[in-house]
N, C-alpha and C. Protein backbone atom coordinates (compact mmCIF):
# COMPACT_ATOMS: atom_id res chain seq x y z
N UNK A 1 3.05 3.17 -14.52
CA UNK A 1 3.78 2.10 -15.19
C UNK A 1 5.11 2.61 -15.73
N UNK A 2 5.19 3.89 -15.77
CA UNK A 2 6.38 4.65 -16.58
C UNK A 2 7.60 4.70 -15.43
N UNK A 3 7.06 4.53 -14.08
CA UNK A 3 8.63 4.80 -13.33
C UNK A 3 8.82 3.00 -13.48
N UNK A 4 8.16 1.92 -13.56
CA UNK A 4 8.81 0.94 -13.45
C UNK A 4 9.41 0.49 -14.16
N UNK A 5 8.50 0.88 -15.57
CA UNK A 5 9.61 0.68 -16.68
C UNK A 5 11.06 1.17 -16.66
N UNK A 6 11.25 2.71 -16.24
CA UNK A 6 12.52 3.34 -16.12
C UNK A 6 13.50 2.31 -14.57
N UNK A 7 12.17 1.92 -14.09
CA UNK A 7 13.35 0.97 -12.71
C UNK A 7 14.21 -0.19 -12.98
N UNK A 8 13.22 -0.57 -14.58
CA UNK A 8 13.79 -1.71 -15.37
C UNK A 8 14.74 -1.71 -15.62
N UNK A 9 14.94 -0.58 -16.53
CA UNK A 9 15.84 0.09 -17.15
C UNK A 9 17.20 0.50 -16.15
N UNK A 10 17.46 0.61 -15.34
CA UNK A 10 18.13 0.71 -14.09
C UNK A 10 18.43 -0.02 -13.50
N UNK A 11 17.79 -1.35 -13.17
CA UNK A 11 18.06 -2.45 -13.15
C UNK A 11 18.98 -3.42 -13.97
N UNK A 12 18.27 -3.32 -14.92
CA UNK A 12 19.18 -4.13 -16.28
C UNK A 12 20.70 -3.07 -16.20
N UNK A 13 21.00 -1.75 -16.31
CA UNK A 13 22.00 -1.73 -16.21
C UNK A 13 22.45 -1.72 -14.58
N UNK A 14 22.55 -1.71 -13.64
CA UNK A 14 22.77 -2.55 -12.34
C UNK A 14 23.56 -3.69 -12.83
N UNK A 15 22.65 -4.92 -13.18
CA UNK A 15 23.06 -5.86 -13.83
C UNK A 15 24.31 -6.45 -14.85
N UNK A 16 24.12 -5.83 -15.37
CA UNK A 16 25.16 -5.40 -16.68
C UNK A 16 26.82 -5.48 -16.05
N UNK A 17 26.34 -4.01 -14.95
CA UNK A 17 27.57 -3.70 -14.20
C UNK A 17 28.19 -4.51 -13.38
N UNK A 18 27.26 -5.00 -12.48
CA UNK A 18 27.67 -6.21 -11.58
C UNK A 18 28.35 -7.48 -12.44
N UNK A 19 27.43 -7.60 -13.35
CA UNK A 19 28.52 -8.98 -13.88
C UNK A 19 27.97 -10.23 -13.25
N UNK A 20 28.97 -11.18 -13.13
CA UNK A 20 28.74 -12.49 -12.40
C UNK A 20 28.41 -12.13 -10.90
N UNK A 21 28.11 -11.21 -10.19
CA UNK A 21 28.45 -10.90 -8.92
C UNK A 21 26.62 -10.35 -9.14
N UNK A 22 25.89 -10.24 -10.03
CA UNK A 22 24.40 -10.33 -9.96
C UNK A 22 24.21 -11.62 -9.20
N UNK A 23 22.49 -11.22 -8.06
CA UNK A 23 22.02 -12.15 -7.83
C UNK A 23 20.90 -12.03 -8.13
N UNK A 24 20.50 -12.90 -8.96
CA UNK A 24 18.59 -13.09 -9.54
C UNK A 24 17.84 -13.07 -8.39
N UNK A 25 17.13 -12.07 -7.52
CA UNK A 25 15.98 -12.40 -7.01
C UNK A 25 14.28 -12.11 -7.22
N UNK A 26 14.54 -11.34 -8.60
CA UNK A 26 13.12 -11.17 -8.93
C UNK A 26 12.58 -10.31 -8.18
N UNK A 27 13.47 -9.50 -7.82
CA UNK A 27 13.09 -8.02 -7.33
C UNK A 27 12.77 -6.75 -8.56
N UNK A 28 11.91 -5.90 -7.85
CA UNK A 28 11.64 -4.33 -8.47
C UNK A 28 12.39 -3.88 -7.99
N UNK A 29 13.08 -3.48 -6.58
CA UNK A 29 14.13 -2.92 -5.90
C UNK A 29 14.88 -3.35 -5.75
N UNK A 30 16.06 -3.25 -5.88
CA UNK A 30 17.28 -3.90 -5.13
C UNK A 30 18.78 -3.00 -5.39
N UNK A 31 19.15 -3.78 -3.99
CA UNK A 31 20.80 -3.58 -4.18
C UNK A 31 21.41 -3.17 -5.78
N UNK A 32 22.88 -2.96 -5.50
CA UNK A 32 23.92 -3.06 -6.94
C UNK A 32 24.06 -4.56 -7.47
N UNK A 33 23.85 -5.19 -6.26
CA UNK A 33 23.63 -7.14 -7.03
C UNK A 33 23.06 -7.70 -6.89
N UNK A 34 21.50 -6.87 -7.32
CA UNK A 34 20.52 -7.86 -7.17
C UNK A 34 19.95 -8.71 -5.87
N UNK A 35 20.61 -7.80 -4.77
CA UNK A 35 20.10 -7.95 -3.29
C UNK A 35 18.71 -7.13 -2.58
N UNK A 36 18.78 -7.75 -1.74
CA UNK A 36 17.40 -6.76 -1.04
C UNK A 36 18.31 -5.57 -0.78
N UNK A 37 17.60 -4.53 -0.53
CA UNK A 37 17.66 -3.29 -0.08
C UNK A 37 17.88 -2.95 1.90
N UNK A 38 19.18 -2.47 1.91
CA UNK A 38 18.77 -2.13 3.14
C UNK A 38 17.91 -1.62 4.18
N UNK A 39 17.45 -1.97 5.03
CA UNK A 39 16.46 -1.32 5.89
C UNK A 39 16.45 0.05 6.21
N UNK A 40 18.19 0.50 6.08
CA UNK A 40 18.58 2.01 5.99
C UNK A 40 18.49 2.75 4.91
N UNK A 41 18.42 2.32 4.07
CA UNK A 41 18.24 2.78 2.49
C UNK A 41 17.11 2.94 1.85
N UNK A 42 16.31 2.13 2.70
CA UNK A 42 14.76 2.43 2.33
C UNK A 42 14.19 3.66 3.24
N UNK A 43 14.37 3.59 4.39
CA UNK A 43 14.29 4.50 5.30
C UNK A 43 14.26 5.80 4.95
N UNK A 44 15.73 6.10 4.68
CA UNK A 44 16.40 7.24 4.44
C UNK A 44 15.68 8.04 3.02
N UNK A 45 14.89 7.28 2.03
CA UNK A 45 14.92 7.14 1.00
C UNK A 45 13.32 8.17 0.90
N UNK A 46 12.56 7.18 1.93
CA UNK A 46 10.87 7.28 2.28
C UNK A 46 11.26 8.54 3.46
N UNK A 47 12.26 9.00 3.94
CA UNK A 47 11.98 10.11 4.58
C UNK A 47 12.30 11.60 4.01
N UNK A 48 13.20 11.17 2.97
CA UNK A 48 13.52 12.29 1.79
C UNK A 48 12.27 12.41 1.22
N UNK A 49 11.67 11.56 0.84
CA UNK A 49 10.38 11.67 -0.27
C UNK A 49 9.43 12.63 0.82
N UNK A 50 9.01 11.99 1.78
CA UNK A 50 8.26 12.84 2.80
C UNK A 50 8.35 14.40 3.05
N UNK A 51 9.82 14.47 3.35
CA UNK A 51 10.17 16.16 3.36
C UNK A 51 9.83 16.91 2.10
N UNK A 52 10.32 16.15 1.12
CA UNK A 52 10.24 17.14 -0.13
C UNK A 52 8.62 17.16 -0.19
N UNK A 53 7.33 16.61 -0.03
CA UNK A 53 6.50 16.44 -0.39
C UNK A 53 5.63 17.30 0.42
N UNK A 54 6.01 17.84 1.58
CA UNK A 54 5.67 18.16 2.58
C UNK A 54 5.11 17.73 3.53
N UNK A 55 5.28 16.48 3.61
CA UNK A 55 4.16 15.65 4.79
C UNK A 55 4.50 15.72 5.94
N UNK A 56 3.36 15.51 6.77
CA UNK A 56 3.81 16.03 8.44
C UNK A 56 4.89 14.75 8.64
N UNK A 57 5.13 14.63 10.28
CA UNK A 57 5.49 13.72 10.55
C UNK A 57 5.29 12.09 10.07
N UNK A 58 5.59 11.21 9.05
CA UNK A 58 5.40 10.42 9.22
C UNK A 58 6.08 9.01 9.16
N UNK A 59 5.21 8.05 9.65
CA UNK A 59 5.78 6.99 9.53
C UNK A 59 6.28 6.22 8.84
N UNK A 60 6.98 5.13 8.03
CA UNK A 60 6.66 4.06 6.92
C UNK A 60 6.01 3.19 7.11
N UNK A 61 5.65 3.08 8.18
CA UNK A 61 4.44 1.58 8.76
C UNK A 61 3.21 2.67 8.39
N UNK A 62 2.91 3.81 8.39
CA UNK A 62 1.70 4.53 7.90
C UNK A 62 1.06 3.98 6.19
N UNK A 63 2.44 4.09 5.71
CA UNK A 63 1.91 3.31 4.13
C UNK A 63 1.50 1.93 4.41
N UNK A 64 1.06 0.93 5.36
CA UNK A 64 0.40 -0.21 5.61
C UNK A 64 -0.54 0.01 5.95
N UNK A 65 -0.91 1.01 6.97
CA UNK A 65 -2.39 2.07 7.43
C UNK A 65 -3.30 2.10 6.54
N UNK A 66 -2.21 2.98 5.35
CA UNK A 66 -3.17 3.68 4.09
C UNK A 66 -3.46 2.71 2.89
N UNK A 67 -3.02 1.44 2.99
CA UNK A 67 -3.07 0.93 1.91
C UNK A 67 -4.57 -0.26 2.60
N UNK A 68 -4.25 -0.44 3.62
CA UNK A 68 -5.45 -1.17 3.94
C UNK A 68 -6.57 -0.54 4.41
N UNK A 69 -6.46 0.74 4.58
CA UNK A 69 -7.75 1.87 4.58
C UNK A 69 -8.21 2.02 3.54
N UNK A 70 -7.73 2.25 2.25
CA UNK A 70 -8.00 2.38 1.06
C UNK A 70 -8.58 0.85 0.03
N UNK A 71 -7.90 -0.09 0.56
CA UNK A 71 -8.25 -1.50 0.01
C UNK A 71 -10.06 -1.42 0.63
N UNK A 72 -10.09 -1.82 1.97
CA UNK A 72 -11.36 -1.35 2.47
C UNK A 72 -12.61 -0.99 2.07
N UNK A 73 -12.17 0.61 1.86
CA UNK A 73 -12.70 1.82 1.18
C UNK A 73 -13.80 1.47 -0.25
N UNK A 74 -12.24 0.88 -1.05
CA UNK A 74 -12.64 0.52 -2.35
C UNK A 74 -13.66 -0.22 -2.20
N UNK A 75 -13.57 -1.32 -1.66
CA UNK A 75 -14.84 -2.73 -1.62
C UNK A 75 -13.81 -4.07 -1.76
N UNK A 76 -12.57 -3.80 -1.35
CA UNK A 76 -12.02 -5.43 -1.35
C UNK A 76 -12.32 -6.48 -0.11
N UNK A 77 -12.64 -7.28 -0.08
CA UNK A 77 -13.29 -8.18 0.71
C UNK A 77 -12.05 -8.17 1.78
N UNK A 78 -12.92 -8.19 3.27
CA UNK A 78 -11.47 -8.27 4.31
C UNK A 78 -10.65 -9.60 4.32
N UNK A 79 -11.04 -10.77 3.81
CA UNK A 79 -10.07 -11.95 3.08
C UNK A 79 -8.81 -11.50 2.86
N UNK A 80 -9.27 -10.68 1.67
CA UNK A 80 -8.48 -10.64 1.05
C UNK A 80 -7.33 -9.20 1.59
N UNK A 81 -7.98 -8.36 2.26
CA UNK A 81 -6.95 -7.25 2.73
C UNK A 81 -5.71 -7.96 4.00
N UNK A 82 -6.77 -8.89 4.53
CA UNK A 82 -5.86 -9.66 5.94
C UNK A 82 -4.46 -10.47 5.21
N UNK A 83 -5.09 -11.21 4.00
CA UNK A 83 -4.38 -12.03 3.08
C UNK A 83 -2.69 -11.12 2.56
N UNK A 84 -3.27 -9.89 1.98
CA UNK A 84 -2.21 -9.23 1.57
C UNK A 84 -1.80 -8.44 3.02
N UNK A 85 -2.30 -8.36 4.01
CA UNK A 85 -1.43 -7.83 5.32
C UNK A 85 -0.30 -8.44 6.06
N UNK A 86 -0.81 -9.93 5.52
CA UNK A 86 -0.35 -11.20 6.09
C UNK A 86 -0.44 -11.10 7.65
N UNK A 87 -1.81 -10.97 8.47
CA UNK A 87 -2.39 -10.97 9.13
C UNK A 87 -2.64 -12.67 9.68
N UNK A 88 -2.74 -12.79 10.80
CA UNK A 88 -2.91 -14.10 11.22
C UNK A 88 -4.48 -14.67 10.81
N UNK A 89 -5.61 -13.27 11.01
CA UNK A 89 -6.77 -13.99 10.76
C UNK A 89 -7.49 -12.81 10.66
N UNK A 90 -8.79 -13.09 9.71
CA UNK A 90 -9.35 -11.86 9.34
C UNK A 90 -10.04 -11.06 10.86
N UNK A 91 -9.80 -11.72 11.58
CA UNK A 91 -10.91 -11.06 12.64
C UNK A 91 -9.81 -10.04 13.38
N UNK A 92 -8.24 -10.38 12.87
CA UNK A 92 -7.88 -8.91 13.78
C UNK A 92 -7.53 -8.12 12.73
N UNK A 93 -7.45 -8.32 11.47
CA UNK A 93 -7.61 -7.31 10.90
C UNK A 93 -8.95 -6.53 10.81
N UNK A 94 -10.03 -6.98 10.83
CA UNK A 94 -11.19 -6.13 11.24
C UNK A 94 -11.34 -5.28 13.04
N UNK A 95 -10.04 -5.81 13.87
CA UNK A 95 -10.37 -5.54 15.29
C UNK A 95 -9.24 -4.18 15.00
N UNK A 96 -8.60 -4.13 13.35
CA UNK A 96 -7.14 -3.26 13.37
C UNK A 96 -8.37 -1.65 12.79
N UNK A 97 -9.39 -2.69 11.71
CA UNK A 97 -9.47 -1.33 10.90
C UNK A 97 -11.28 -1.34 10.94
N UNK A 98 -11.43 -2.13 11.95
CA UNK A 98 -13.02 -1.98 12.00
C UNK A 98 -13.89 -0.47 12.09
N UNK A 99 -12.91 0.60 12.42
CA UNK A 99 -13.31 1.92 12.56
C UNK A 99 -14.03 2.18 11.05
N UNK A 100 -12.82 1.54 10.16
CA UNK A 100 -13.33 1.77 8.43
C UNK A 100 -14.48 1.23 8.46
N UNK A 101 -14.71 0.13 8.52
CA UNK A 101 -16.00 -0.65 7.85
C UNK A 101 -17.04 -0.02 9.22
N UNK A 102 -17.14 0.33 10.01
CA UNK A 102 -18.27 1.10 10.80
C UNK A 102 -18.74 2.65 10.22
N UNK A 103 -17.57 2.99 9.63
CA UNK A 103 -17.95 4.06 8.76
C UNK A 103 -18.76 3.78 7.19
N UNK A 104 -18.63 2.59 6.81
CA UNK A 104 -18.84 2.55 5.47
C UNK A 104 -20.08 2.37 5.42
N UNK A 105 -20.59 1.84 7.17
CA UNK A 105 -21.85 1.02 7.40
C UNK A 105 -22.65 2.35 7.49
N UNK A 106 -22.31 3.03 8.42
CA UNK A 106 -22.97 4.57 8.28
C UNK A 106 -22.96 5.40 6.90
N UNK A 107 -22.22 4.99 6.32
CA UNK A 107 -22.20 5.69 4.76
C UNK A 107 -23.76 5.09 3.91
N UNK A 108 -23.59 3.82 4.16
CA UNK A 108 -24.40 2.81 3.48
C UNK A 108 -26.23 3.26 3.83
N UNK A 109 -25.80 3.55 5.40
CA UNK A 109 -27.25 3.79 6.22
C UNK A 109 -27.52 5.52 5.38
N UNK A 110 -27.10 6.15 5.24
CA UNK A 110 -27.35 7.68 4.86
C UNK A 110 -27.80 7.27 2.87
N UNK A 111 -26.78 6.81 2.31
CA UNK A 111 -27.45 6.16 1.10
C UNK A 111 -28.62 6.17 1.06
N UNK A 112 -28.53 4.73 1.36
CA UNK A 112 -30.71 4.10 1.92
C UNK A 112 -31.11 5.10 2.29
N UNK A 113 -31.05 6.18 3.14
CA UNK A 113 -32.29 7.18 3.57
C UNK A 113 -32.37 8.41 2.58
N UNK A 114 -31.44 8.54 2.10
CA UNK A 114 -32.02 9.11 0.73
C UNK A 114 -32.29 8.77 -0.33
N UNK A 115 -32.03 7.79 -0.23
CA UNK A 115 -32.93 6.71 -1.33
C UNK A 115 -34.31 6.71 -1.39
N UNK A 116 -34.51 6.52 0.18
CA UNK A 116 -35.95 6.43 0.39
C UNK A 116 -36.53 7.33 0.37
N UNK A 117 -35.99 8.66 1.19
CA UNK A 117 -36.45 9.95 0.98
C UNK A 117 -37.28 10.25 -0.65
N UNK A 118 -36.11 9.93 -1.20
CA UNK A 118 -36.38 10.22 -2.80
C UNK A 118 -37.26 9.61 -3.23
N UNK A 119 -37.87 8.37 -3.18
CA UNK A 119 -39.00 7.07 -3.15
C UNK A 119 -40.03 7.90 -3.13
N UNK A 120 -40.15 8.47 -1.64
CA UNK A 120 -41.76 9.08 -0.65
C UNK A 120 -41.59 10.52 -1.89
N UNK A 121 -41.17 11.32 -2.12
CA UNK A 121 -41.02 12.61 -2.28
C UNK A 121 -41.56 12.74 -3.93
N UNK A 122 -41.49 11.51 -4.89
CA UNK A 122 -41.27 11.62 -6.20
C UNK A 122 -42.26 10.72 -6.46
């Protein structure tokens, strides 16, 4: 919550500076006037972060990967992951990340058998 506050803060003066030449869009990011962000500027931005961080090669469509691997993961209903993918329909987002939920199903199956294990044994 502490870098957005400081983005606020950066923002508002953005703002300040621009003057009448602000445009309100109810952005966290933006331009010097309150514009979207270039496609180059984000880019450039997410591939600096990468190097310094050491990450292999990667993508920025990978942070859509990981965020709906992890939504998944957690237990958010695929509704709702397709919903925030803005996916046409839940069935290809399950045809995108069905590998996850076949794993979770095998997670689920190993659970239960030591569950049961533990049942017979005790």
């Amino acid at each position: 919550m502490l870098l957005f506050r400081l983005q606020k803060l950066a923002q508002n003066s953005m703002r300040m500076e621009a003057g009448d030449a602000w445009q309100e869009n109810g952005l966290v990011f933006s331009n010097q006037t309150g514009g979207y962000l270039s496609y180059r500027t984000v880019y450039d931005c997410f591939k600096r972060i990468v190097k310094k961080i050491g990450s292999p090669a990667t993508r920025f469509h990978d942070l859509r990967h990981t965020y709906a691997v992890a939504c998944i993961r957690s237990g958010d209903d695929i509704k709702t992951v397709q919903e925030n993918l803005r996916h046409a329909t839940a069935a290809f987002t399950l045809d995108v990340y069905g590998h996850v939920t076949k794993q979770m199903k095998r997670d689920s199956a190993q659970r239960m058998e030591q569950f049961i294990q533990a049942v017979f044994a005790g």
